[in-house]
C-alpha atoms as a PDB file:
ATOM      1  CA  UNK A   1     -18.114  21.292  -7.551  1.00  0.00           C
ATOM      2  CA  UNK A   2     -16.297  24.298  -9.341  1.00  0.00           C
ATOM      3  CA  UNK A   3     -18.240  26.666  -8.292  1.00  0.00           C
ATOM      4  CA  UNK A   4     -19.453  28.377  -5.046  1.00  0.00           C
ATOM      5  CA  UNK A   5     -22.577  26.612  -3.794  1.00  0.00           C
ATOM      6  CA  UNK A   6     -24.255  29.374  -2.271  1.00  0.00           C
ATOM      7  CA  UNK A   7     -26.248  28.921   0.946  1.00  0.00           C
ATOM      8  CA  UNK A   8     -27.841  25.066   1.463  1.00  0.00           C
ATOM      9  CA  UNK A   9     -30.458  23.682   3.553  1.00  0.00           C
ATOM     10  CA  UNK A  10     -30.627  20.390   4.464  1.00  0.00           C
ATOM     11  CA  UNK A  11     -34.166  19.614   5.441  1.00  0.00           C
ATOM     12  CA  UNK A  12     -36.312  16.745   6.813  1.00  0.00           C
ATOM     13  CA  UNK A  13     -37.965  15.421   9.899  1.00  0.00           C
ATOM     14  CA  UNK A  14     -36.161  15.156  13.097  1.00  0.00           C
ATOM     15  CA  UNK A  15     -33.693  11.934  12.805  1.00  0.00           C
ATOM     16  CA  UNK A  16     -33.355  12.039   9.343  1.00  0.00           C
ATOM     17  CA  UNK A  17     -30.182  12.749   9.243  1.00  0.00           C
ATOM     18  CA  UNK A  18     -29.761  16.695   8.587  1.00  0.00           C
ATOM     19  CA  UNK A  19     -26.565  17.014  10.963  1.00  0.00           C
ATOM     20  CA  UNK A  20     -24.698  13.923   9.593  1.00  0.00           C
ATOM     21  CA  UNK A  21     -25.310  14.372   5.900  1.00  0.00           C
ATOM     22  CA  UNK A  22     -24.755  18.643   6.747  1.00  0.00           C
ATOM     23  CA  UNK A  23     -21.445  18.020   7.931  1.00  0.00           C
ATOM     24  CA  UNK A  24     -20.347  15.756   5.738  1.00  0.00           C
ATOM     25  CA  UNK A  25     -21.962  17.872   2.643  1.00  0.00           C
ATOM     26  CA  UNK A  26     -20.399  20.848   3.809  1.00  0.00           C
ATOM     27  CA  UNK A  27     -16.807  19.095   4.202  1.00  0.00           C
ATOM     28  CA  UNK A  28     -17.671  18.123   0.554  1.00  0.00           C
ATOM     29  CA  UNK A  29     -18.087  21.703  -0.261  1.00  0.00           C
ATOM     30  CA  UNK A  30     -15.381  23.131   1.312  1.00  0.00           C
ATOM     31  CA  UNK A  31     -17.533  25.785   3.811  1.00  0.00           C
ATOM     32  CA  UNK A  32     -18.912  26.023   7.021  1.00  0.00           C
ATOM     33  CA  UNK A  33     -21.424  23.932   8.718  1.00  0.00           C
ATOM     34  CA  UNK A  34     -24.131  24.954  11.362  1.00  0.00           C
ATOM     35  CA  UNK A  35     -26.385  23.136  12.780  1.00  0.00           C
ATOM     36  CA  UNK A  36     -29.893  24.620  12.998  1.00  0.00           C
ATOM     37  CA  UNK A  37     -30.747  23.088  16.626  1.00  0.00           C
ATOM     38  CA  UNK A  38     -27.740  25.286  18.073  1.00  0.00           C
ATOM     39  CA  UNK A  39     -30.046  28.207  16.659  1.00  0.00           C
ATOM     40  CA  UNK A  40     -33.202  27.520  18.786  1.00  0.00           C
ATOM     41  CA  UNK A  41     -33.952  29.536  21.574  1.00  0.00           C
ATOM     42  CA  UNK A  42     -33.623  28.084  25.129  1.00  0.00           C
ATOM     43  CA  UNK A  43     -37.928  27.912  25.149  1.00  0.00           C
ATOM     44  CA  UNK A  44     -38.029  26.413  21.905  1.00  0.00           C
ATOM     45  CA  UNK A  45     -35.394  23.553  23.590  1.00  0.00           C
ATOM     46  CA  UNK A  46     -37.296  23.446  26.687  1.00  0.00           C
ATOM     47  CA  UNK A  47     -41.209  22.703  24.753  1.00  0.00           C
ATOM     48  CA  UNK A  48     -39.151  19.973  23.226  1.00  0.00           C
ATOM     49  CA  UNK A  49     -37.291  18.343  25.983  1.00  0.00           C
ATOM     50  CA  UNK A  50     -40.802  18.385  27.561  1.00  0.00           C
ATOM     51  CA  UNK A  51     -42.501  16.066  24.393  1.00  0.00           C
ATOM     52  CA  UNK A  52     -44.346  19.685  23.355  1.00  0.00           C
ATOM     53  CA  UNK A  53     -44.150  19.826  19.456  1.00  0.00           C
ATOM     54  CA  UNK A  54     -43.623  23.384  18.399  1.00  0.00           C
ATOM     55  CA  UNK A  55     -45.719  25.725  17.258  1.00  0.00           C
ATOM     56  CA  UNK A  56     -45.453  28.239  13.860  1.00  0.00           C
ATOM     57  CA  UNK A  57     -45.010  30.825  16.835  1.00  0.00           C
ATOM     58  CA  UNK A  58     -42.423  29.083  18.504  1.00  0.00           C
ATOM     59  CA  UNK A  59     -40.880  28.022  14.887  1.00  0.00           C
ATOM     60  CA  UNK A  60     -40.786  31.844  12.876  1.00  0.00           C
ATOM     61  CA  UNK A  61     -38.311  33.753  15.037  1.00  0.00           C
ATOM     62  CA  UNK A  62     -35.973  30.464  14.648  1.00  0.00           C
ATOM     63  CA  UNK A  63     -36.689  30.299  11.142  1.00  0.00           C
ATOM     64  CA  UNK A  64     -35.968  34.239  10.775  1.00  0.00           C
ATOM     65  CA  UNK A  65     -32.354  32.985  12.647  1.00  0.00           C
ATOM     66  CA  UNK A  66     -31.699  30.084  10.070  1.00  0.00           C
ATOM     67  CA  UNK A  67     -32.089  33.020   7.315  1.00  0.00           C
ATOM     68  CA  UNK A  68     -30.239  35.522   8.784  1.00  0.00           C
ATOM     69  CA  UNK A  69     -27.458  33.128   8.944  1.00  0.00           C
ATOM     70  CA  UNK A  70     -27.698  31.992   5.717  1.00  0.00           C
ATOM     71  CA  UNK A  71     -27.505  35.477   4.217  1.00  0.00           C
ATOM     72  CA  UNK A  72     -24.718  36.761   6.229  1.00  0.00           C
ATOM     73  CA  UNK A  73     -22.513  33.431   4.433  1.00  0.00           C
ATOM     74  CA  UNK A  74     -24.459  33.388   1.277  1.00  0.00           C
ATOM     75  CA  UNK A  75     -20.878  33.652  -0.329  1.00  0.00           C
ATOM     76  CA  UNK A  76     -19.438  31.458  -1.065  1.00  0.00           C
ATOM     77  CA  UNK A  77     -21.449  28.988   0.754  1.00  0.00           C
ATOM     78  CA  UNK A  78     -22.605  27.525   3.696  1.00  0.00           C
ATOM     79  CA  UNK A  79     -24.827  24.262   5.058  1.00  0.00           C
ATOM     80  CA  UNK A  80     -27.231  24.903   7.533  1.00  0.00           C
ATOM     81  CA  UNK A  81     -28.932  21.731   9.196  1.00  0.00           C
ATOM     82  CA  UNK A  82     -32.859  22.923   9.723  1.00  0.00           C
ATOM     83  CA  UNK A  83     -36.330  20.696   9.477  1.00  0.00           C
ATOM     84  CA  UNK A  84     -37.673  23.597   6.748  1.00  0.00           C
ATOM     85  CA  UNK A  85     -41.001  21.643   7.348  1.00  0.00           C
ATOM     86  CA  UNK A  86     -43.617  23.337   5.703  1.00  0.00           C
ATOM     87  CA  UNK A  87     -43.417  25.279   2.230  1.00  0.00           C
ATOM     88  CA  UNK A  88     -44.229  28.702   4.127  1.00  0.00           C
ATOM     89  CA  UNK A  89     -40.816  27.966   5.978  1.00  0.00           C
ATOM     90  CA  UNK A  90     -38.692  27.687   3.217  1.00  0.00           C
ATOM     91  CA  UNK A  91     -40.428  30.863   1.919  1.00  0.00           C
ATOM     92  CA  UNK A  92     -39.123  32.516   4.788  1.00  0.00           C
ATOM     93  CA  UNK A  93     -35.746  31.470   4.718  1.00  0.00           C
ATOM     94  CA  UNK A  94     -35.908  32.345   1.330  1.00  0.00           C
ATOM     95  CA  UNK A  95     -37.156  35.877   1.722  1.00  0.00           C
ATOM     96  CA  UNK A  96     -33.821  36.426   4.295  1.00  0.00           C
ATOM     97  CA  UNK A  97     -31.622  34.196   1.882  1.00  0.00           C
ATOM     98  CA  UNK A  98     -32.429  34.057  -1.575  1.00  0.00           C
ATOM     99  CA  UNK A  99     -31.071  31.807  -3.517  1.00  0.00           C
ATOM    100  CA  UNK A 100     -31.040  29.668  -0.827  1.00  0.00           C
ATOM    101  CA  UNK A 101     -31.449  25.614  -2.420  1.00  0.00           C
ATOM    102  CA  UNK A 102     -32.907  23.038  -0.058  1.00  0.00           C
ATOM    103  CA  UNK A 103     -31.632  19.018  -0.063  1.00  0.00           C
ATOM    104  CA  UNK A 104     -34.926  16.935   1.503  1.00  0.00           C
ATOM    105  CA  UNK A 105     -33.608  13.880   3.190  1.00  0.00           C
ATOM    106  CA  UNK A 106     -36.535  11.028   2.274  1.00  0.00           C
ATOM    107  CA  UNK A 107     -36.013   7.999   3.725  1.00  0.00           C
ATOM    108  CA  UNK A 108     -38.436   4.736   4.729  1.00  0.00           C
ATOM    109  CA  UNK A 109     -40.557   4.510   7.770  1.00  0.00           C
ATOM    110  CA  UNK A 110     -38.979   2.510   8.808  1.00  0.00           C
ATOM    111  CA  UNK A 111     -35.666   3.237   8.815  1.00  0.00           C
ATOM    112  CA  UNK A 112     -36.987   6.858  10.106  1.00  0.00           C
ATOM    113  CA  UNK A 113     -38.373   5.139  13.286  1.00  0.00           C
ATOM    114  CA  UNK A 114     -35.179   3.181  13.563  1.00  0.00           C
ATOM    115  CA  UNK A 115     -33.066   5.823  13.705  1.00  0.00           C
ATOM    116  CA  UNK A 116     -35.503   7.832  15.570  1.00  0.00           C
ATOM    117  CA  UNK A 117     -35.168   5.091  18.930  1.00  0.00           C
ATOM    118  CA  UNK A 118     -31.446   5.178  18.576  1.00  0.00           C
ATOM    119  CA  UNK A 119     -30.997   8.540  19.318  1.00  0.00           C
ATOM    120  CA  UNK A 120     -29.659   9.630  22.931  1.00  0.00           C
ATOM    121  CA  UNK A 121     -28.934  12.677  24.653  1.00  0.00           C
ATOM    122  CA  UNK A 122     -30.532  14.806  21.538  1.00  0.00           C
ATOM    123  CA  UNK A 123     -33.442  17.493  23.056  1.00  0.00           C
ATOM    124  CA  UNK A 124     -35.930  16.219  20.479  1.00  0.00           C
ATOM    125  CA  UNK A 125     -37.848  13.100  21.815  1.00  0.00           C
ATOM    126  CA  UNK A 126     -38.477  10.194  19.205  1.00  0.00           C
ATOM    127  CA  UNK A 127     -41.988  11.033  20.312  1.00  0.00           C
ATOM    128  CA  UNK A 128     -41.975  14.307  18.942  1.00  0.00           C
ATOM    129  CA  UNK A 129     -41.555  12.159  15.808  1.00  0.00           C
ATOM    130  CA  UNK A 130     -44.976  11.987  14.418  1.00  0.00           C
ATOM    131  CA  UNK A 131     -45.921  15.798  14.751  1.00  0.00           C
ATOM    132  CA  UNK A 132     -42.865  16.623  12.549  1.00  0.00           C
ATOM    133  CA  UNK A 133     -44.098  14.026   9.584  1.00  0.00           C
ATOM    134  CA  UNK A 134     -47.781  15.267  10.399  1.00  0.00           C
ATOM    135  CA  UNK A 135     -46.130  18.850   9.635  1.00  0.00           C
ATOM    136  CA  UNK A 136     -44.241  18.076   6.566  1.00  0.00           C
ATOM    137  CA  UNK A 137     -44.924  19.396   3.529  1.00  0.00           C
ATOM    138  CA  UNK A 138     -42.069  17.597   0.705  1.00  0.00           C
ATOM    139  CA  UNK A 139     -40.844  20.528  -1.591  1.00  0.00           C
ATOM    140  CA  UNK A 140     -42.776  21.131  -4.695  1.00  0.00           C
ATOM    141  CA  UNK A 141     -41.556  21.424  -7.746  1.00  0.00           C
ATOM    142  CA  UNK A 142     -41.162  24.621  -8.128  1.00  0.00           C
ATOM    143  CA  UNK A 143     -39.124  25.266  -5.258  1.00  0.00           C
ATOM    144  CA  UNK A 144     -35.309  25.412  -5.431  1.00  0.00           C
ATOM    145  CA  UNK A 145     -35.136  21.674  -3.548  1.00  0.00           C
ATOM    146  CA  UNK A 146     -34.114  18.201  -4.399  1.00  0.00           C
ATOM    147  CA  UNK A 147     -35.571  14.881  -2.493  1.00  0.00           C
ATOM    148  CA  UNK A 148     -32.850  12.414  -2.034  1.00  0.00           C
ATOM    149  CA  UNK A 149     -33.219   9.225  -0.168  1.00  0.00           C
ATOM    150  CA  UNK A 150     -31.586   9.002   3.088  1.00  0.00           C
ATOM    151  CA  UNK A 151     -31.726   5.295   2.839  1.00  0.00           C
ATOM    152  CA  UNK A 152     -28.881   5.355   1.321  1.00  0.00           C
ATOM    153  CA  UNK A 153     -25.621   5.402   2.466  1.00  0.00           C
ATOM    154  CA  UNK A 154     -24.575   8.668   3.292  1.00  0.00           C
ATOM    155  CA  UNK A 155     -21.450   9.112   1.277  1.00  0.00           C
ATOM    156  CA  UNK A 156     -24.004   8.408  -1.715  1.00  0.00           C
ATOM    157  CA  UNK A 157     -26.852  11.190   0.051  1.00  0.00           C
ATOM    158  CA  UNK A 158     -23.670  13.914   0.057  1.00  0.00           C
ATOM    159  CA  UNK A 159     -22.787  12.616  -3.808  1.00  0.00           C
ATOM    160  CA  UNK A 160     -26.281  12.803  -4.903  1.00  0.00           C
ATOM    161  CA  UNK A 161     -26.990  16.198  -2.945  1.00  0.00           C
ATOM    162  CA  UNK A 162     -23.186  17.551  -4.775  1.00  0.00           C
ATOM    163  CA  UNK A 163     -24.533  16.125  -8.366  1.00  0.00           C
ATOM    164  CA  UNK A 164     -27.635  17.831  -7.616  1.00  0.00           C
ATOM    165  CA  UNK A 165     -26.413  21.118  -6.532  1.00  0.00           C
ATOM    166  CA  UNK A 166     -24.071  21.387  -9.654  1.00  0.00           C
ATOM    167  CA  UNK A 167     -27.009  20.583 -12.493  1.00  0.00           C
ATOM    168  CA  UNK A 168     -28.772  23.252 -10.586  1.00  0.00           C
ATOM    169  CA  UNK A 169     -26.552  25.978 -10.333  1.00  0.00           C
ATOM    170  CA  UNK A 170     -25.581  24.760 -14.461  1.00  0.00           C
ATOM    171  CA  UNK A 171     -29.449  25.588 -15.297  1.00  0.00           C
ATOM    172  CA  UNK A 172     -29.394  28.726 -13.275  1.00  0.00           C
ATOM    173  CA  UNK A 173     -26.390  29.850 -15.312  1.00  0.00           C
ATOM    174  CA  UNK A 174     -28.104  28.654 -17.947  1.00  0.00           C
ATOM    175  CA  UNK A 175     -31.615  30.672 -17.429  1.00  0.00           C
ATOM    176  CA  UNK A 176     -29.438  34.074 -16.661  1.00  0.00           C
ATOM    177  CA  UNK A 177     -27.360  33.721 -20.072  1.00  0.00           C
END
């Protein structure tokens, strides 16, 4: 990448990988890295811990963090970890961050529930599983986003996710000349 990436999401349902393919994307990138679960409030940890899926409530002053720290490292970039489930969350990171471009980590059931029952000493329960995919809206279209499948190895998730990022910020160049 030649170019500053700008602030980056990368979204998806709990154990799909955000905090691996984050770091790694961001090491890519050359800028900082945080992880969206350090950004929670103690209650929002606590529900969780305790099997309670979040509500918007809980969710909104979280998702107002996320965008506030997205904006204050808009330039020249930063990769922020965060679920981003629903379309009216990435509208709200986007009204603190615009410009803001999401990577969606897709990956197989089964590999989701997999990975899900291998996970230790993380706050969010594998049972907390199915009210994230039951909350999951996939980006549109029309939203600055690109689905990329987490099956994959995860040196070829970063590549994809850098590929992707360049064409996009080529076409916004592109739409401003």
């Amino acid at each position: 990448m030649t170019r500053a990436p700008g602030p980056v999401v990368v979204m998806g349902v709990s154990a799909s990988g955000k905090s691996t393919v984050g770091e790694r994307l961001a090491d890519r990138l050359d800028v900082p890295f945080v992880d969206g679960d350090d950004l929670h409030p103690e209650s929002n940890v606590a529900k969780m811990r305790a099997g309670t899926p979040l509500t918007d409530a809980d969710r909104l002053p979280w998702l107002d963090r996320v965008g506030e720290v997205l904006a204050e490292s808009a330039r020249p970039g930063i990769v922020v970890a965060c679920s981003a489930l629903r379309r009216g969350y990435r509208e709200r990171i986007l009204l603190a961050a615009p410009g803001t471009r999401f990577v969606h980590l897709d990956l197989s059931d089964r590999e989701l529930a997999e990975r899900a029952g291998d996970r230790s000493g993380h706050f969010m329960p594998a049972a907390l599983l199915a009210s994230q995919l039951s909350t999951l809206e996939p980006p549109e279209p029309d939203e600055p986003a690109v689905v990329v499948d987490a099956d994959a190895p995860i040196a070829e998730v970063v590549e994809a996710s850098v590929a992707w990022l360049d064409a996009d910020a080529d076409a916004d160049a592109d739409r401003r000349a």
